[in-house]
C-alpha atoms as a PDB file:
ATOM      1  CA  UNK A   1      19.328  26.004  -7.337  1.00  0.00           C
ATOM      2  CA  UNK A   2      19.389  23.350  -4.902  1.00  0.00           C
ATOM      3  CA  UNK A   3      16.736  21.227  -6.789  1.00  0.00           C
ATOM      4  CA  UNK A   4      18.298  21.657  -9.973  1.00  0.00           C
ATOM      5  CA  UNK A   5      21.842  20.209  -8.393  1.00  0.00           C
ATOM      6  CA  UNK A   6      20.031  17.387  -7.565  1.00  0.00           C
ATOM      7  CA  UNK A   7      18.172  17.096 -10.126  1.00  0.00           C
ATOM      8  CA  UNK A   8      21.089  17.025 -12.622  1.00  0.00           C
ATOM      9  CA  UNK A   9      23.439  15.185  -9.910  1.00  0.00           C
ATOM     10  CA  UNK A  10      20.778  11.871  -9.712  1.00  0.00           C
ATOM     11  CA  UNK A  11      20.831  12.158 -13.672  1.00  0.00           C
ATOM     12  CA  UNK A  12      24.636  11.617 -13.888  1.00  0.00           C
ATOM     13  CA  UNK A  13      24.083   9.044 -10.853  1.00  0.00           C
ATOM     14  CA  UNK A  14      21.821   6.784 -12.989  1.00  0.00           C
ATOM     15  CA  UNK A  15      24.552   7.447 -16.207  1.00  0.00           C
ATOM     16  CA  UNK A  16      27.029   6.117 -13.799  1.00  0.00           C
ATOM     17  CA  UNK A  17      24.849   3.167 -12.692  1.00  0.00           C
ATOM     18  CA  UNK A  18      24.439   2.265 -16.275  1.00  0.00           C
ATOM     19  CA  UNK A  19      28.070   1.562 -16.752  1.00  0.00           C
ATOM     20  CA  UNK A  20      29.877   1.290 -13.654  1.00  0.00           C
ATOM     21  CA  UNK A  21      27.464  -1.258 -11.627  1.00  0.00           C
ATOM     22  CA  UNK A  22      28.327  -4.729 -11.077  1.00  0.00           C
ATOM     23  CA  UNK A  23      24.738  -5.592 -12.189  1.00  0.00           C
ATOM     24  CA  UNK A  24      24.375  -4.437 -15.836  1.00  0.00           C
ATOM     25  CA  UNK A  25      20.846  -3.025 -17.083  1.00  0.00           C
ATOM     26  CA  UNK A  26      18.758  -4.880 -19.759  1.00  0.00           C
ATOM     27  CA  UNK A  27      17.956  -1.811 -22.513  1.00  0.00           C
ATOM     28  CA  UNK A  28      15.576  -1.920 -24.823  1.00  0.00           C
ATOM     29  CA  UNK A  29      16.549  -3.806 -28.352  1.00  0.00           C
ATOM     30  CA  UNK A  30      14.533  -1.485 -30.946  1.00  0.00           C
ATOM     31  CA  UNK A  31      14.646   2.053 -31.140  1.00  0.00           C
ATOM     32  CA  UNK A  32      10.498   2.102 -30.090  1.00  0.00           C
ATOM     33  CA  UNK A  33      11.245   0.377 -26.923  1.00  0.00           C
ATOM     34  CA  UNK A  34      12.800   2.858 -24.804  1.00  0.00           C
ATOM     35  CA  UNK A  35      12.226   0.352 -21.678  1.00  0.00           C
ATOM     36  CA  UNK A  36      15.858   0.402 -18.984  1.00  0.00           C
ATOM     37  CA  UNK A  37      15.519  -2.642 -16.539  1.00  0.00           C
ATOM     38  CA  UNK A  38      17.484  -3.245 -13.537  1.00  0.00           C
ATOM     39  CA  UNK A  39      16.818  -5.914 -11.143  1.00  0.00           C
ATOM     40  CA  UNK A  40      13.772  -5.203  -9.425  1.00  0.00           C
ATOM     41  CA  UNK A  41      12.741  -2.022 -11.440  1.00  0.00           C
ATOM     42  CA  UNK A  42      11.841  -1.057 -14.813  1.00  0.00           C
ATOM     43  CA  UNK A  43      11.546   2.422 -16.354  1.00  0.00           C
ATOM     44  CA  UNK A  44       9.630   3.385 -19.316  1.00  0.00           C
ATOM     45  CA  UNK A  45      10.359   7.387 -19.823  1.00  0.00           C
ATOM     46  CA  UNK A  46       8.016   6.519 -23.471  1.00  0.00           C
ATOM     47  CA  UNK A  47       5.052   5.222 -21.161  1.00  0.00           C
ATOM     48  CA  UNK A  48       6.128   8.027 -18.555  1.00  0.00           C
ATOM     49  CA  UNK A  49       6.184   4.633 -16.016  1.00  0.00           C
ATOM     50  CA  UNK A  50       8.117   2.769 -13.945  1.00  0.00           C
ATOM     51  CA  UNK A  51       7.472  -0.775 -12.214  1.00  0.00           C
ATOM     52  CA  UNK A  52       9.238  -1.893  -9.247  1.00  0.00           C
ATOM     53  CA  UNK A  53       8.559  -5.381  -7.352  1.00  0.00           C
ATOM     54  CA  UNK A  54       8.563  -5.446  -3.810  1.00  0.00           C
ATOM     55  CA  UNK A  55       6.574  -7.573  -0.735  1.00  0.00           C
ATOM     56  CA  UNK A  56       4.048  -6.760   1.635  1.00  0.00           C
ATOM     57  CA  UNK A  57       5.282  -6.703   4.956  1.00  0.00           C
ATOM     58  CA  UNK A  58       2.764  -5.366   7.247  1.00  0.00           C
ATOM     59  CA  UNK A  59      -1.157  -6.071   7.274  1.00  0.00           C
ATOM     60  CA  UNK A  60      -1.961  -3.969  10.455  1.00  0.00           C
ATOM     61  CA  UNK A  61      -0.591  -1.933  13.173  1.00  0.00           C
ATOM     62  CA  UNK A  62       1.268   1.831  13.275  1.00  0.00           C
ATOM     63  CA  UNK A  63       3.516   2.427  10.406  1.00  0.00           C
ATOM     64  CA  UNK A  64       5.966   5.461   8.833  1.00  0.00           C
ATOM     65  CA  UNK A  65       6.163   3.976   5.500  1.00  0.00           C
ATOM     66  CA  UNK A  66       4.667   3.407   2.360  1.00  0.00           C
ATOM     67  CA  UNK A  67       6.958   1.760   1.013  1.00  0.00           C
ATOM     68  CA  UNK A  68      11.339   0.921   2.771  1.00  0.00           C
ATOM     69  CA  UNK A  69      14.188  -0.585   0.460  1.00  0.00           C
ATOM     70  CA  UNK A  70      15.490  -3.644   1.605  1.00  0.00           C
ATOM     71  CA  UNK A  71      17.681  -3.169   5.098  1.00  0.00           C
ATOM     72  CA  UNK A  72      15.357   0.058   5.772  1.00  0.00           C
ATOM     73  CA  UNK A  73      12.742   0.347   8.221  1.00  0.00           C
ATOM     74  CA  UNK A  74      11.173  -3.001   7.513  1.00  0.00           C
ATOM     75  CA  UNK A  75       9.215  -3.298  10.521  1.00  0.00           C
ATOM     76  CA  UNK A  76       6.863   0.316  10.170  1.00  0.00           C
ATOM     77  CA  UNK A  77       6.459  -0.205   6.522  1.00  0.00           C
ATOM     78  CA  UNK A  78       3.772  -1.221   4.608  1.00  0.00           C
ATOM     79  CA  UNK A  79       5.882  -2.613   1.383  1.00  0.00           C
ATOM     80  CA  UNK A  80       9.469  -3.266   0.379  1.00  0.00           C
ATOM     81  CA  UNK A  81      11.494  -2.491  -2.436  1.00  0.00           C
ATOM     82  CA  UNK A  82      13.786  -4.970  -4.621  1.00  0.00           C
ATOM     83  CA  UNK A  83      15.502  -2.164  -6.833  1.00  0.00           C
ATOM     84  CA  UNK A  84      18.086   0.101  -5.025  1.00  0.00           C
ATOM     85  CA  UNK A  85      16.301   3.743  -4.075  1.00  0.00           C
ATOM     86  CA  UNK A  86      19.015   5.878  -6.225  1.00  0.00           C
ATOM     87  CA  UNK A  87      17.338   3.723  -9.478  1.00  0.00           C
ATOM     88  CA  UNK A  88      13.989   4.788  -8.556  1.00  0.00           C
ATOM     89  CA  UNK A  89      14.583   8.094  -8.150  1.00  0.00           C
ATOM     90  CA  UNK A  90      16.707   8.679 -11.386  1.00  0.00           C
ATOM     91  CA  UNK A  91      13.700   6.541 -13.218  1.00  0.00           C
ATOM     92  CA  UNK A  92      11.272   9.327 -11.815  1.00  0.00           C
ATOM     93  CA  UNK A  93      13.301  11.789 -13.076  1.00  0.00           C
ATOM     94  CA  UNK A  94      13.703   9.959 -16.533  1.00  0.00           C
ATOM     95  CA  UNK A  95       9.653   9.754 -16.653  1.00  0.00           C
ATOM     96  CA  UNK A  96       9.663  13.748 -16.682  1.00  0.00           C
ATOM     97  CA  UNK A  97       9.324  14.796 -12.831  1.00  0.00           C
ATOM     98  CA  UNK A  98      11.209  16.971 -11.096  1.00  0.00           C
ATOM     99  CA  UNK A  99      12.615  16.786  -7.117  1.00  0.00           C
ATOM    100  CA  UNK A 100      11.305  19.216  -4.939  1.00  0.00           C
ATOM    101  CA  UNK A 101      12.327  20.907  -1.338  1.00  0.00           C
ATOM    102  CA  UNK A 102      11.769  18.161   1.207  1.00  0.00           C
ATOM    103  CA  UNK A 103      11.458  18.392   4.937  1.00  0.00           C
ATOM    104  CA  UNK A 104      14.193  19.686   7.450  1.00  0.00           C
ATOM    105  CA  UNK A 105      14.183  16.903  10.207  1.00  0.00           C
ATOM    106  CA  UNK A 106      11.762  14.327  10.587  1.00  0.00           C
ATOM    107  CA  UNK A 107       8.490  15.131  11.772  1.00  0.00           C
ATOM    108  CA  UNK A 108       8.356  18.791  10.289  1.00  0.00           C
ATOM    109  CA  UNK A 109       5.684  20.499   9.472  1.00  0.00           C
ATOM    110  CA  UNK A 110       6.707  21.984   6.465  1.00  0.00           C
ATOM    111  CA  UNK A 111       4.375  20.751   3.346  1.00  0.00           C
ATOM    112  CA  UNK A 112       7.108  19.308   0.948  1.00  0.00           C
ATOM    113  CA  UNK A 113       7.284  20.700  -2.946  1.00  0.00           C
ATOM    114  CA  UNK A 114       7.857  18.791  -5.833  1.00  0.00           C
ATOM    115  CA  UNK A 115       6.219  16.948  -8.527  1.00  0.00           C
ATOM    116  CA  UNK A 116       3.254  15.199  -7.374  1.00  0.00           C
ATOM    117  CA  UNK A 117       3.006  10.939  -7.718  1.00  0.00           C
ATOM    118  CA  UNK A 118       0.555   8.277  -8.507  1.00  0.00           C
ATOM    119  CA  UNK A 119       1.431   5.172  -6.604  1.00  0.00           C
ATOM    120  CA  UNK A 120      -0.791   2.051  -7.514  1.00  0.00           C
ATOM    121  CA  UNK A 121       0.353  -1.650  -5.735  1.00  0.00           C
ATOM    122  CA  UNK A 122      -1.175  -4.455  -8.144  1.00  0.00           C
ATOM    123  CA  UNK A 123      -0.867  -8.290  -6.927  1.00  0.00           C
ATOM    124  CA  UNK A 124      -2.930 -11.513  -7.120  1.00  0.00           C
ATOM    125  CA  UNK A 125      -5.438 -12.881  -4.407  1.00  0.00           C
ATOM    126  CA  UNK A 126      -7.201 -15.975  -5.424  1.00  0.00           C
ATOM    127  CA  UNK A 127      -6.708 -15.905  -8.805  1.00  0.00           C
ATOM    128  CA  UNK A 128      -7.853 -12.252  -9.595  1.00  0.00           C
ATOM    129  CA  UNK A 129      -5.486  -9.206  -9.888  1.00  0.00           C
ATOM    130  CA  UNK A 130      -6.350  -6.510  -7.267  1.00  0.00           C
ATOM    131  CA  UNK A 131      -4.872  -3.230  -8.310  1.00  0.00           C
ATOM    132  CA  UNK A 132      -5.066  -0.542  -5.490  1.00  0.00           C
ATOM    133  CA  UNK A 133      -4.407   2.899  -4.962  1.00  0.00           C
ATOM    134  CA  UNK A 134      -1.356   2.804  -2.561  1.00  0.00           C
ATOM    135  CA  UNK A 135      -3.273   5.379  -0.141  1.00  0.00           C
ATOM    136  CA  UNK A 136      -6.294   3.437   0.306  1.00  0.00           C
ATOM    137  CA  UNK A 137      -3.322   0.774   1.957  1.00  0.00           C
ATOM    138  CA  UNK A 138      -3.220   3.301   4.682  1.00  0.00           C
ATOM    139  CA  UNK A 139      -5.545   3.833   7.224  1.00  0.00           C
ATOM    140  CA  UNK A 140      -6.246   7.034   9.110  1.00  0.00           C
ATOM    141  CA  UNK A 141      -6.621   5.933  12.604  1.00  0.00           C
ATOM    142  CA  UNK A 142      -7.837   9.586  13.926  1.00  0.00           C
ATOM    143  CA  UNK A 143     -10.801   9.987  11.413  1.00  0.00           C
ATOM    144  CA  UNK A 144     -11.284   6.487  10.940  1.00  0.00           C
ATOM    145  CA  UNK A 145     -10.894   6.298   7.410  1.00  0.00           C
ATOM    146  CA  UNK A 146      -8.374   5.687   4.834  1.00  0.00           C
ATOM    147  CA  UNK A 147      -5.574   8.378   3.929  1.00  0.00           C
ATOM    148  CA  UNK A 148      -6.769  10.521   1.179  1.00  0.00           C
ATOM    149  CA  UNK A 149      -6.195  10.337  -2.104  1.00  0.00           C
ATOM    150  CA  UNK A 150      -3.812  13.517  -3.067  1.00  0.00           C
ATOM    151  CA  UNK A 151      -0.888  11.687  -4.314  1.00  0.00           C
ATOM    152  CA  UNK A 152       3.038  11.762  -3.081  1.00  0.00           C
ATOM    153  CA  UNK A 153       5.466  14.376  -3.606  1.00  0.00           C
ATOM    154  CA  UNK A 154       8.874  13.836  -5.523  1.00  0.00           C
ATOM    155  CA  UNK A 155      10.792  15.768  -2.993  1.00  0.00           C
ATOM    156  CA  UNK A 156      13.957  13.815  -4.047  1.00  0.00           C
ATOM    157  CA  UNK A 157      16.378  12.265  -1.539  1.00  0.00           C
ATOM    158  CA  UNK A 158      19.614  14.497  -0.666  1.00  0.00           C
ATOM    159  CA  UNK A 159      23.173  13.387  -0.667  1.00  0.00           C
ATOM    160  CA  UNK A 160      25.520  14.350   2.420  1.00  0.00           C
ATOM    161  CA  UNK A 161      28.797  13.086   3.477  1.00  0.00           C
ATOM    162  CA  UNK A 162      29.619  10.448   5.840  1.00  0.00           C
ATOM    163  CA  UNK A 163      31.430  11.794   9.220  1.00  0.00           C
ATOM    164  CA  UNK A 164      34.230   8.804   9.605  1.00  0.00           C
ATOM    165  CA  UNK A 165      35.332   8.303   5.473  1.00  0.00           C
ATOM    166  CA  UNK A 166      33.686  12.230   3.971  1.00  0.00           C
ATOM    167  CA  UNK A 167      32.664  10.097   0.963  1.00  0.00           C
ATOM    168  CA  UNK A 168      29.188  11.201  -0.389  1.00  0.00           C
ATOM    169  CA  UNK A 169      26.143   8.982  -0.223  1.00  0.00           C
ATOM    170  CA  UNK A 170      22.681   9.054  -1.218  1.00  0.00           C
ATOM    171  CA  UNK A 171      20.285   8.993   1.959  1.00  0.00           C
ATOM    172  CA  UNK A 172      17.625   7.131   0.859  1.00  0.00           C
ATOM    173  CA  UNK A 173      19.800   4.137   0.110  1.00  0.00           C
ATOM    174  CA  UNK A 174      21.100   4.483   3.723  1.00  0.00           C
ATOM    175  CA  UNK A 175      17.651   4.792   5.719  1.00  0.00           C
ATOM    176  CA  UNK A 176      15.836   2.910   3.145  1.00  0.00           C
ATOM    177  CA  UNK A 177      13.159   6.106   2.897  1.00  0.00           C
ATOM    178  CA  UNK A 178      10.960   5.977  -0.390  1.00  0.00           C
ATOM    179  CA  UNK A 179       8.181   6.918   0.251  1.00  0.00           C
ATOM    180  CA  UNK A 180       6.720   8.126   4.049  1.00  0.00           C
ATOM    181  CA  UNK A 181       3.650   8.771   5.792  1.00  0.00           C
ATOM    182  CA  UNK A 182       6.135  10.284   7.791  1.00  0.00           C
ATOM    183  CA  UNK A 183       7.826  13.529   7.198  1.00  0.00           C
ATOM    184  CA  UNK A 184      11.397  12.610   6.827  1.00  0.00           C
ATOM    185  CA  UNK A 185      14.125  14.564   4.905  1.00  0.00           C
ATOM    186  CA  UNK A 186      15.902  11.644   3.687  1.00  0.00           C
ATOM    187  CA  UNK A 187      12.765  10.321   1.486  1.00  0.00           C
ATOM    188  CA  UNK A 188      12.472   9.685  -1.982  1.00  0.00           C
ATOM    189  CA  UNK A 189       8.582  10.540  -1.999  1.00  0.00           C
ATOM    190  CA  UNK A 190       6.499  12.381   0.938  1.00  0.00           C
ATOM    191  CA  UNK A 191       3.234  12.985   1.426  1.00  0.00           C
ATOM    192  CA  UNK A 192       1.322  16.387   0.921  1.00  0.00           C
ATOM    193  CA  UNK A 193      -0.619  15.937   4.350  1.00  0.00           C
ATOM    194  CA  UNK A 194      -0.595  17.900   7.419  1.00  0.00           C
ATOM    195  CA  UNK A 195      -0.780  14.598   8.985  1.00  0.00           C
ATOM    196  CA  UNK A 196       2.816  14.143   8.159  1.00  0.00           C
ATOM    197  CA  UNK A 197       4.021  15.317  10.775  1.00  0.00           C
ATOM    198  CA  UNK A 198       1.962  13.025  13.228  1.00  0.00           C
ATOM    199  CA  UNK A 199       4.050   9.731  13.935  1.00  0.00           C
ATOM    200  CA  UNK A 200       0.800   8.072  15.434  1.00  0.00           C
ATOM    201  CA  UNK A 201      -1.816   8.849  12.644  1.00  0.00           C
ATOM    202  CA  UNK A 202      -1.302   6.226  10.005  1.00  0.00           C
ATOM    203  CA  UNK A 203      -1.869   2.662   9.768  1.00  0.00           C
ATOM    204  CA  UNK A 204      -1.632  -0.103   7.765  1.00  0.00           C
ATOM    205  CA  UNK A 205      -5.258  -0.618   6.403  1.00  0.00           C
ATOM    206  CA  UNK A 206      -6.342  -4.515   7.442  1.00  0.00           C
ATOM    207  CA  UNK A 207      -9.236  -4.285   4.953  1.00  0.00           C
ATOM    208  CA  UNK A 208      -6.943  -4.006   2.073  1.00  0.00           C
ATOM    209  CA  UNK A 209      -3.806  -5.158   2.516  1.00  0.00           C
ATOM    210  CA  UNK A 210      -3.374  -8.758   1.830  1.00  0.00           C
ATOM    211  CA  UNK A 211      -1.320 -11.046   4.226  1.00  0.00           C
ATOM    212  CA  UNK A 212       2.357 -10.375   4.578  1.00  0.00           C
ATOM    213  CA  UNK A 213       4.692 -11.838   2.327  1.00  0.00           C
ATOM    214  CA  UNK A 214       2.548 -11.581  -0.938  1.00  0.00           C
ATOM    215  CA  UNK A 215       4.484 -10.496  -3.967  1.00  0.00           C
ATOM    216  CA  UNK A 216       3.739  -7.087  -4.932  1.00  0.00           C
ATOM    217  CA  UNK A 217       4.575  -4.577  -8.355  1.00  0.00           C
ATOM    218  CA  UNK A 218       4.629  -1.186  -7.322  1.00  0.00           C
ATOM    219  CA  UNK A 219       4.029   1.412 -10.133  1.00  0.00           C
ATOM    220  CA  UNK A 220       4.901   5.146 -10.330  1.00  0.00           C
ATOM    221  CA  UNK A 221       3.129   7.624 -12.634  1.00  0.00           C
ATOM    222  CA  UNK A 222       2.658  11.644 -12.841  1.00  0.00           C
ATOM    223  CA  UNK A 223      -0.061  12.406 -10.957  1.00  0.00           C
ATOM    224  CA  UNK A 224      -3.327  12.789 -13.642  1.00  0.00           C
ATOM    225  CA  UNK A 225      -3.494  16.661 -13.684  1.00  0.00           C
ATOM    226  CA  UNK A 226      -6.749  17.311 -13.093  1.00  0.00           C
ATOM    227  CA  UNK A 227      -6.503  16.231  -9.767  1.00  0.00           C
ATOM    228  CA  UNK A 228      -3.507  18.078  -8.636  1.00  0.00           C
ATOM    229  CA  UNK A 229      -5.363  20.126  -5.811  1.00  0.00           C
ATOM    230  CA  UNK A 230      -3.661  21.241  -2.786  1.00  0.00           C
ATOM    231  CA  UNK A 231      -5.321  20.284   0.630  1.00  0.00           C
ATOM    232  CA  UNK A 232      -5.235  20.400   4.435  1.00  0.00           C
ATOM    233  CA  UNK A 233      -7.076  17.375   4.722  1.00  0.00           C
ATOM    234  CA  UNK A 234      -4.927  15.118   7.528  1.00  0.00           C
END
């Protein structure tokens, strides 16, 4: 019941963002092109994609993140985000997944649940577009090899209220958590690992990350079926 709330709470969120934002969307103009762009982030729920644009911000060195939203943990993250979080995670909703049960408290070793992810990072280096899977970014520093390639989990990001005002907010768009290497309840995305709940395993992978700065697109699929195989692989 709790992941249907959600689910059908970050549905009315995005409705809400459509009309009530001070930055209006750019929809589609024919009835084939189904395409909702915000700054930052487009979502195609007829290609079942969206495309963010974001920054790489680390090349090396100990990290939490995948991927932090602008103001988030910027300096153990691998890539920022231009869009706001609360767009992403409507957009992956839009494309046909469905939140999960995330973690209790960072660091837990509870396997999240959810709809799994494909998360590819495409940018150009001399000339030539390099498209990557986003786990082979990460590097595995206790086996020495990069992270596995099983995917992220739409756990979906929770709402709570603030202490001094009560008013609701959406966590991710406070901590800045989409997607984690991790375990961290507030995340949009989570990995499937056991090694999520090891704060010293993963690093940024110098052999494939290009130098900080470069512009990035980010892109979010389902997760091909025939790969959807559970694992205990760190």
């Amino acid at each position: 019941m709790q992941s249907i709330n959600r689910f059908l709470r970050t549905g009315i969120l995005l409705c809400l963002g459509l009309t009530c934002t001070s930055t209006s969307p750019t929809i589609g103009q024919t009835p084939k092109d189904l395409r909702i762009r915000y700054p930052g982030i487009e979502i195609d729920p007829q290609k079942r994609e969206i495309v963010a644009t974001g920054t790489f911000l680390l090349d090396r060195g100990l990290i939490e993140l995948l991927l932090t939203s602008r103001g988030g943990k910027e300096h153990e993250s691998i890539l920022v985000m231009d869009g706001a979080p609360h767009l992403l995670q409507a957009g992956l909703i839009l494309i046909g997944l469905k939140p999960g049960e995330g973690v209790r408290y960072l660091g837990d070793q509870r396997i999240p649940r959810g709809s799994r992810v494909l998360i590819l990072v495409r940018w150009k280096e001399n000339n030539r577009t390099q498209t990557v899977r986003a786990e082979d970014l990460i590097w595995n520093q206790l086996h020495k090899k990069p992270m596995p390639r099983k995917g992220w989990i739409f756990t979906g990001s929770q709402f709570a209220r603030t202490h001094n005002s009560g008013k609701e907010v959406f966590l991710a768009s406070q901590s800045g958590a989409i997607a984690v290497t991790y375990h961290d309840p507030t995340a949009i995305l989570d990995t499937p690992l056991l090694g999520g709940s090891d704060d010293t395993l993963y690093h940024a992978n110098p052999d494939r990350c290009p130098a900080p700065g470069t512009r990035v697109e980010i892109l979010f699929r389902p997760f091909p079926e025939e790969s959807k195989k559970e694992s205990s692989d760190r």
